[in-house]
Protein backbone atom coordinates (compact mmCIF):
# COMPACT_ATOMS: atom_id res chain seq x y z
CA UNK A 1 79.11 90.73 85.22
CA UNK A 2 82.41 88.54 85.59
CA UNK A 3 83.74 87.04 87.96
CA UNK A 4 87.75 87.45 89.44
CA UNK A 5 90.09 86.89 91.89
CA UNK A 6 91.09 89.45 94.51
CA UNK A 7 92.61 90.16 97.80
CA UNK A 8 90.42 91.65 100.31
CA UNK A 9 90.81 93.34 103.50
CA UNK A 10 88.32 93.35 106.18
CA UNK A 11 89.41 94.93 109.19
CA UNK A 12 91.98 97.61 110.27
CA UNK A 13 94.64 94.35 110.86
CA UNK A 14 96.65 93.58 108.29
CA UNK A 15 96.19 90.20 108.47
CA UNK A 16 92.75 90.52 107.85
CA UNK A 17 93.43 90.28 104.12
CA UNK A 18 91.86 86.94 102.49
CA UNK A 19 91.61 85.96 98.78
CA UNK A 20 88.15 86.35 97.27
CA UNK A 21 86.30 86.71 94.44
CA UNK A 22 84.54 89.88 93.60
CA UNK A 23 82.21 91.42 90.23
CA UNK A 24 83.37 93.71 87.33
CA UNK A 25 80.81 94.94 85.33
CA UNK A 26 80.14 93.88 81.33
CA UNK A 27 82.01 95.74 79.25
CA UNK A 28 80.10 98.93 77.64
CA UNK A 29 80.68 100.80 74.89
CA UNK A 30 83.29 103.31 76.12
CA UNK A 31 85.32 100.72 78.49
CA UNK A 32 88.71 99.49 78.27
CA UNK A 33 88.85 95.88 80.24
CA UNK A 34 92.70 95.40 81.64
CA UNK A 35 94.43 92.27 82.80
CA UNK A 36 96.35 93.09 86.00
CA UNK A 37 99.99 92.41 86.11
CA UNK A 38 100.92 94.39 88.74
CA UNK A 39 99.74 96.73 91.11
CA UNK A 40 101.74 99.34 93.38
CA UNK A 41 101.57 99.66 97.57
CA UNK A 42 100.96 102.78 98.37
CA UNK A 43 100.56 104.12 101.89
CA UNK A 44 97.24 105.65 100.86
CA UNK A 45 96.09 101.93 100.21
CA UNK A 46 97.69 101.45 104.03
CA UNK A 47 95.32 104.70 105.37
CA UNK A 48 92.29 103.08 103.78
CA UNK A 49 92.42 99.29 105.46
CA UNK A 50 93.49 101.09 108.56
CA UNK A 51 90.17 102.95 108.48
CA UNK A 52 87.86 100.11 107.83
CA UNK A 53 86.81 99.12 111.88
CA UNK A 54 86.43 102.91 112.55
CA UNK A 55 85.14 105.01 109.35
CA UNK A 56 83.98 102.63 106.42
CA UNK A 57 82.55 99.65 108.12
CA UNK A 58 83.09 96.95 105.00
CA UNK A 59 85.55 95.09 103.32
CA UNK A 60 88.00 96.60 101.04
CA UNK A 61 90.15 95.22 97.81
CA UNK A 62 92.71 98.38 97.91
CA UNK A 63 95.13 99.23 94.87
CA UNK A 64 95.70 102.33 92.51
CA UNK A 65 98.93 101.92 91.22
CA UNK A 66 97.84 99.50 88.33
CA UNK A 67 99.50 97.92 85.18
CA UNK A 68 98.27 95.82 82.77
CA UNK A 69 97.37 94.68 79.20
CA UNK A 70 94.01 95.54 77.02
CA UNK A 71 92.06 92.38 76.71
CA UNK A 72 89.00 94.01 75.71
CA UNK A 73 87.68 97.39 74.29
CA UNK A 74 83.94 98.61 73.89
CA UNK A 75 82.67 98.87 70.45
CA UNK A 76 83.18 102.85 71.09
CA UNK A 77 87.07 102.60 71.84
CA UNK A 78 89.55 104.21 69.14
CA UNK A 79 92.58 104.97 71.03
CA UNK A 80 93.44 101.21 72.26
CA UNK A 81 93.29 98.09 71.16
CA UNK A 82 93.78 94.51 72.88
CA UNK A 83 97.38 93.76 73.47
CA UNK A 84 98.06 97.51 74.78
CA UNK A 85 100.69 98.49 77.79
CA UNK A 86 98.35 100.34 80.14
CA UNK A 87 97.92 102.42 83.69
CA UNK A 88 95.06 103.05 85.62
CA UNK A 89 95.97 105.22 88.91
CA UNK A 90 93.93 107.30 91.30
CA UNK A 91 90.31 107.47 89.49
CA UNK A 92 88.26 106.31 87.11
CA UNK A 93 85.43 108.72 86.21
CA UNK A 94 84.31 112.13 86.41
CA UNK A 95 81.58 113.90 85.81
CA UNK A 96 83.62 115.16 82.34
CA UNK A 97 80.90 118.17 82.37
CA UNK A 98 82.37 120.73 85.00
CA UNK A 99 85.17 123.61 84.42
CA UNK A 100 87.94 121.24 86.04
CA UNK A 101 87.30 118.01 84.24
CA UNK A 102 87.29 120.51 80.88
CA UNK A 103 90.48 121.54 81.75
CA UNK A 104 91.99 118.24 82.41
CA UNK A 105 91.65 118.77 86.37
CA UNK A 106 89.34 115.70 86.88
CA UNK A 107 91.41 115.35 90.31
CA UNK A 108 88.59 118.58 91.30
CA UNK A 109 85.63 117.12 89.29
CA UNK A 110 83.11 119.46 91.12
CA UNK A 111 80.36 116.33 91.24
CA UNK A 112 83.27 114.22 92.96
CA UNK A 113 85.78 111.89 91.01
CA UNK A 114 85.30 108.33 91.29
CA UNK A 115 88.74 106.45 92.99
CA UNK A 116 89.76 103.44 91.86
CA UNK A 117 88.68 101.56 95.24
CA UNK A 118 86.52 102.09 97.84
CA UNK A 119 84.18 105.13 96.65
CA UNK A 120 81.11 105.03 95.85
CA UNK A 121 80.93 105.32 91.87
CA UNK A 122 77.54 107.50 90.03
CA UNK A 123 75.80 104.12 90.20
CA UNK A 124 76.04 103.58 93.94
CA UNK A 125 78.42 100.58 94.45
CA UNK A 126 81.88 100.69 95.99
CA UNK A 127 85.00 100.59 93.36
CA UNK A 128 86.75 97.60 94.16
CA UNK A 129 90.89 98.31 93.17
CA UNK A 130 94.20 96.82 91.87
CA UNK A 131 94.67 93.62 94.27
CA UNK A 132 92.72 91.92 92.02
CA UNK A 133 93.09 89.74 88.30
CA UNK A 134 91.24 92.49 86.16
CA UNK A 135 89.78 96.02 85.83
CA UNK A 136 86.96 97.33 83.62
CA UNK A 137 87.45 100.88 83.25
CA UNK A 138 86.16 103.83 80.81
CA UNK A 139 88.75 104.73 78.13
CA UNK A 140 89.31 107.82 79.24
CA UNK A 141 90.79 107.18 82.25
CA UNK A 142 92.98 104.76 81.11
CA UNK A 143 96.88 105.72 80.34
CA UNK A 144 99.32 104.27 77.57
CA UNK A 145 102.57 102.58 78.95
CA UNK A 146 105.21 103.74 76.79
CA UNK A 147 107.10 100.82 75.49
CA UNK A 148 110.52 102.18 77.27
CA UNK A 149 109.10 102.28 80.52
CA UNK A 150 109.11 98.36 82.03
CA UNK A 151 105.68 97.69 83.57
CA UNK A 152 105.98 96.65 86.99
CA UNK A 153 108.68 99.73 87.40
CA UNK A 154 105.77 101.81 85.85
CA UNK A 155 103.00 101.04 88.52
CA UNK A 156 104.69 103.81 91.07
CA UNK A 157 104.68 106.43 88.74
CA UNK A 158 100.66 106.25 88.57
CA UNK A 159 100.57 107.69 91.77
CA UNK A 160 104.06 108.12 93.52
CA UNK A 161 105.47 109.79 89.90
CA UNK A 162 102.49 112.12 89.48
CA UNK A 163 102.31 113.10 93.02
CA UNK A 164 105.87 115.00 92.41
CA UNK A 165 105.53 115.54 88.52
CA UNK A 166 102.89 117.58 89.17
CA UNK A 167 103.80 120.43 91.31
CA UNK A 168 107.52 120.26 89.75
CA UNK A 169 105.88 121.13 86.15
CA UNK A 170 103.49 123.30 87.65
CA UNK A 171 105.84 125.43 89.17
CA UNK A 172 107.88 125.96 85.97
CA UNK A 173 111.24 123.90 87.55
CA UNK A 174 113.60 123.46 84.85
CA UNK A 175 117.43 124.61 84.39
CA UNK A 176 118.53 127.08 86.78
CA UNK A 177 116.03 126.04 89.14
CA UNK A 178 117.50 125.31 92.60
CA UNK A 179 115.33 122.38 94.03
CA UNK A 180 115.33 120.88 97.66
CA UNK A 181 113.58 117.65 98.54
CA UNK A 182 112.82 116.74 101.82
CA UNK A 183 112.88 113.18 102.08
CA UNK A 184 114.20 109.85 99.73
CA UNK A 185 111.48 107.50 100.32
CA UNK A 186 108.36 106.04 98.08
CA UNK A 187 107.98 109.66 96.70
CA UNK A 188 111.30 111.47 96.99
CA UNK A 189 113.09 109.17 95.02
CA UNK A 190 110.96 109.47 91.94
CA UNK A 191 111.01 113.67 92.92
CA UNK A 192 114.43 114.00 92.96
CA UNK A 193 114.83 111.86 89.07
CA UNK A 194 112.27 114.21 87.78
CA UNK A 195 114.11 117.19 88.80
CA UNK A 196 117.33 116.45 87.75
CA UNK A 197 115.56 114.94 84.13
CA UNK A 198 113.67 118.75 84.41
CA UNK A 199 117.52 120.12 84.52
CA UNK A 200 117.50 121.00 88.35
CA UNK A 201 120.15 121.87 90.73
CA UNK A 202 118.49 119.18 93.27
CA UNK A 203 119.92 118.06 96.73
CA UNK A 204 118.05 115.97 99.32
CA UNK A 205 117.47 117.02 102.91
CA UNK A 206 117.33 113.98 105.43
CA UNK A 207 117.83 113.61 109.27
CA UNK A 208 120.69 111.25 108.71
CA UNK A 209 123.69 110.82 106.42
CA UNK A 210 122.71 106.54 105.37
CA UNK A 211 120.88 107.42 102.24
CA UNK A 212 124.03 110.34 100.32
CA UNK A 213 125.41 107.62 97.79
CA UNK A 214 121.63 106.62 96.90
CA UNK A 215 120.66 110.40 96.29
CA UNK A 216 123.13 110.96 93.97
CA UNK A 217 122.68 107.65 92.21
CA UNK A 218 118.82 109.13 91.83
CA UNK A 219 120.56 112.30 90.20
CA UNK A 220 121.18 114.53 93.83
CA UNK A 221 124.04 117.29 93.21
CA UNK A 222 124.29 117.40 97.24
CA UNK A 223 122.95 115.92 100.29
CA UNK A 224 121.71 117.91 103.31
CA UNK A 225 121.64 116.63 107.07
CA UNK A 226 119.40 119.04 109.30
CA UNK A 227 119.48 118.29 112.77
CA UNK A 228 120.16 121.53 114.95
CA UNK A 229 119.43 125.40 114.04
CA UNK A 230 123.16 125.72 112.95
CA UNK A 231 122.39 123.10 110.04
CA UNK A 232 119.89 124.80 108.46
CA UNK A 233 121.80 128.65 108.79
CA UNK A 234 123.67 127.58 106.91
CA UNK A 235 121.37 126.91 103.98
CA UNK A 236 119.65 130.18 104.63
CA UNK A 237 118.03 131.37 101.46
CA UNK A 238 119.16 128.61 99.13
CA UNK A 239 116.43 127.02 97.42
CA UNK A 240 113.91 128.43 94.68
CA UNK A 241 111.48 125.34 95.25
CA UNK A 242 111.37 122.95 98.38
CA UNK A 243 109.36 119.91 97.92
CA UNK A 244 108.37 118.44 101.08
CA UNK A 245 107.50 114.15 100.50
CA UNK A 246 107.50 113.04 104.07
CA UNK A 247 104.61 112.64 106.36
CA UNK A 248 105.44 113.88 109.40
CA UNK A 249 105.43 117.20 111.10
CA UNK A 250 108.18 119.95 110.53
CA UNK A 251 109.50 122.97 111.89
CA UNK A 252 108.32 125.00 109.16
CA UNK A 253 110.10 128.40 110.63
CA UNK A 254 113.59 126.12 109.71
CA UNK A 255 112.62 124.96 106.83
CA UNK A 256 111.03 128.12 105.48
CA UNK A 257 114.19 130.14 105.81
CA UNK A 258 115.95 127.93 102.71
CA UNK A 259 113.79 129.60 100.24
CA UNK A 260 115.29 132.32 98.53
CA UNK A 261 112.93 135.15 98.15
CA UNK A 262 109.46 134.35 96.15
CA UNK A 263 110.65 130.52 96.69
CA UNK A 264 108.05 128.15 97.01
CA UNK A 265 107.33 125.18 99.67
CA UNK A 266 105.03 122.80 98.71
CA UNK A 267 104.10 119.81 100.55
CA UNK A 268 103.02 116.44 98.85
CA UNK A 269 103.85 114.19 102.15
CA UNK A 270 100.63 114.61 104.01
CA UNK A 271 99.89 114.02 108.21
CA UNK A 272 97.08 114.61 109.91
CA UNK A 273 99.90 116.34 112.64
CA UNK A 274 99.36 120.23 112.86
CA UNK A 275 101.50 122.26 111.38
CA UNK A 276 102.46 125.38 112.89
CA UNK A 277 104.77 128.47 111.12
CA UNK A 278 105.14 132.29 111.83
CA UNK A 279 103.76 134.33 109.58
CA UNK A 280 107.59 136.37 109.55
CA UNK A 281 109.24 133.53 108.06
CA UNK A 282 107.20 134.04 104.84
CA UNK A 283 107.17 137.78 105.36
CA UNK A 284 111.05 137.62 105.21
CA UNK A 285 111.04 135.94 102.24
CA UNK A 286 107.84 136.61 100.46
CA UNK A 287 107.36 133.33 100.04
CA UNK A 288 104.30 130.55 99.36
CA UNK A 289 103.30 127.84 101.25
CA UNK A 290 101.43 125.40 99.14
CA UNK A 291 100.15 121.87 98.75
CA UNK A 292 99.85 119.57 95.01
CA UNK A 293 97.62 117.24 94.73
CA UNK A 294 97.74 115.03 91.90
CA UNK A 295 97.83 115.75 88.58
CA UNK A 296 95.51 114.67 86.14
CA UNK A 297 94.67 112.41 83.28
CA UNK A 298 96.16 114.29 80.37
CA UNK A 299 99.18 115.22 82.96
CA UNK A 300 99.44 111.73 84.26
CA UNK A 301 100.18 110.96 80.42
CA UNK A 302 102.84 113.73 80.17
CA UNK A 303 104.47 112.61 83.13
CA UNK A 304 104.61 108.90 82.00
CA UNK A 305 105.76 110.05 78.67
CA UNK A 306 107.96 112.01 80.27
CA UNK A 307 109.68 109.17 82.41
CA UNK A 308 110.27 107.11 79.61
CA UNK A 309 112.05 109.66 77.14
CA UNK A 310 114.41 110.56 80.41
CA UNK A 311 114.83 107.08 82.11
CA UNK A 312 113.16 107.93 85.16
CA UNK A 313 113.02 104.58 87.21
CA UNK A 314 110.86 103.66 90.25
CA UNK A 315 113.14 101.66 92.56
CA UNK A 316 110.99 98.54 93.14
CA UNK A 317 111.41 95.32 95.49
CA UNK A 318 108.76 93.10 94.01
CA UNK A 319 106.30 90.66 96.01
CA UNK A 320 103.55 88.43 95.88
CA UNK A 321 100.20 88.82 96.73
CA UNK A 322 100.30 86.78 100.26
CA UNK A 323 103.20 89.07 101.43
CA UNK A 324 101.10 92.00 101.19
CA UNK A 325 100.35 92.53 104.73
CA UNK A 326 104.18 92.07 105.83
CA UNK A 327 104.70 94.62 102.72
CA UNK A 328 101.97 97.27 104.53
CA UNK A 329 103.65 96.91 108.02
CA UNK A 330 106.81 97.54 106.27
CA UNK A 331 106.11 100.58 104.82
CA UNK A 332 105.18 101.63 107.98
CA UNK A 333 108.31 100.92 109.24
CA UNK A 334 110.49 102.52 106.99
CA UNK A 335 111.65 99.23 105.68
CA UNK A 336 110.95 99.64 102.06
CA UNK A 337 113.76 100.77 98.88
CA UNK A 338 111.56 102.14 97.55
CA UNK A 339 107.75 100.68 96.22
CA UNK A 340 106.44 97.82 96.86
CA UNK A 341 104.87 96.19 93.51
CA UNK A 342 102.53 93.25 93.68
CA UNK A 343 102.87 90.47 91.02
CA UNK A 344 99.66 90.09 90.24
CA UNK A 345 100.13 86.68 88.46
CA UNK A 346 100.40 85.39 92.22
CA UNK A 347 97.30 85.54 92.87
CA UNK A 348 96.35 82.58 90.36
């Protein structure tokens, strides 16, 4: 076991968070051990610490956007070596036995994945994440950082980027597809790159007019505000794909009426909000109402490749690690363009 530094939350406040020091295990035979350089905020992280007074009931070092460098492989490693640009992102084992892990779907490992923090892992003790100096991970859920992609702007993309690479691929978008995306925030930024790199038609839909010129700096051909009935008529059967990355509840029966017949709406901004439609909104347009998860390992791999060979770039305000509970009650406020990345050499 070895000894590092972290940053740990233990309560649902924010300001809870405390440095620490916390275990990794020895390395074995099949691991990859990482030095952190930086690790994404993600508002999953947020969900988590918010939980810990009411659901989990212990402390929690959050963190699954991660970046690093190889400092170590197990005598069983052939596909890095030490000095290696490398991701880890959502999890970090699977069974590697069932139908979905054979198929590169570890995301539905039927025996449960493992997350990268605060899950039990197949040994019993709770994964302890990014906010912290190093990782110890098996090989094969470790991902190669393309040399074009920088490596803080790459920490997004293990989460945020696959989020929306994966139902975008999925779904076959590519030229000639007409794409919508419903939000430019954390995720629809990154969306809307990957669907113009994909060859898209893509246009944002927001509920104001403050973020056009930063849509169509992300690759946006047009920018839709949707406040009243009127505004969406006049999108009326538009879109082939809508991609829906904020977190709130919609009026689906609006929204729904901007596919074009056998268009798809898939959600990757998640609430815990009801959602309510009528069933004659799809009828009308035969269409599918769907949800992605993310993608994964040999996907996540295809999607960073992917970013690099098309210059797909995370917009990133970097911090340090004592700002990250300012950080989490910004991206609760909106007040965030558009990750939050954590310096990880801070926390020295």
């Amino acid at each position: 076991m070895v000894e590092i530094k972290a940053l740990e939350a233990t309560s649902s406040d924010f300001h809870s968070f405390h440095h620490t020091v916390i275990t990794r295990r020895a390395l074995r035979a099949d691991d990859v051990a990482i030095d952190i350089k930086y690790c994404g905020i993600c508002h999953s992280d947020i969900a988590q610490v918010e939980g810990i007074d009411a659901v989990f009931h212990h402390a929690i070092v959050p963190g699954h956007e991660i970046s690093g460098i190889v400092s170590a492989i197990g005598s069983e490693v052939t596909d890095f070596k030490v000095g290696d640009r490398v991701g880890v992102g959502c999890f970090v084992d699977s069974c590697g036995e069932c139908k979905y892990c054979k198929a590169g779907q570890e995301q539905f490992c039927e025996k449960g994945f493992v997350s990268v923090f605060n899950t039990p892992d197949y040994e019993g003790q709770i994964t302890q994440g990014g906010y912290s100096q190093s990782l110890v991970v098996k090989d094969h859920f470790v991902l190669h950082i393309p040399d074009k992609l920088d490596l803080a702007e790459a920490s997004p993309l293990l989460c945020a980027g696959i989020t929306t690479y994966n139902p975008l691929k999925r779904y076959g978008i590519g030229p000639g597809s007409k794409v919508a995306v419903i939000g430019l925030g954390g995720l629809g930024h990154i969306a809307v790159q990957f669907a113009h790199k994909m060859g898209a038609e893509v246009t944002v839909l927001g509920h104001s007019d403050k973020k056009r010129a930063e849509a169509a700096q992300f690759g946006a051909t047009s920018y839709e505000v949707l406040r009243t009935s009127a505004d969406f008529d006049k999108l009326n059967g538009q879109y082939d794909f809508i991609l829906n990355t904020v977190a709130v509840a919609l009026d689906l029966d609006e929204y729904l009426k901007l596919l074009t017949v056998d268009g798809i709406f898939c959600f990757v901004g998640l609430t815990m909000d009801e959602q309510k439609f009528n069933l004659f909104s799809m009828f009308n347009k035969q269409g599918t109402l769907t949800i992605s998860n993310v993608g994964g390992i040999a996907m996540t791999q295809e999607m960073l490749d992917f970013a690099a060979a098309n210059e797909v770039h995370p917009q990133i305000e970097m911090i340090g690690i004592d700002d990250v509970p300012n950080a989490y009650q910004r991206v609760i406020d909106s007040d965030v363009h558009y990750r939050f990345v954590i310096d990880m050499s801070t926390l020295d």
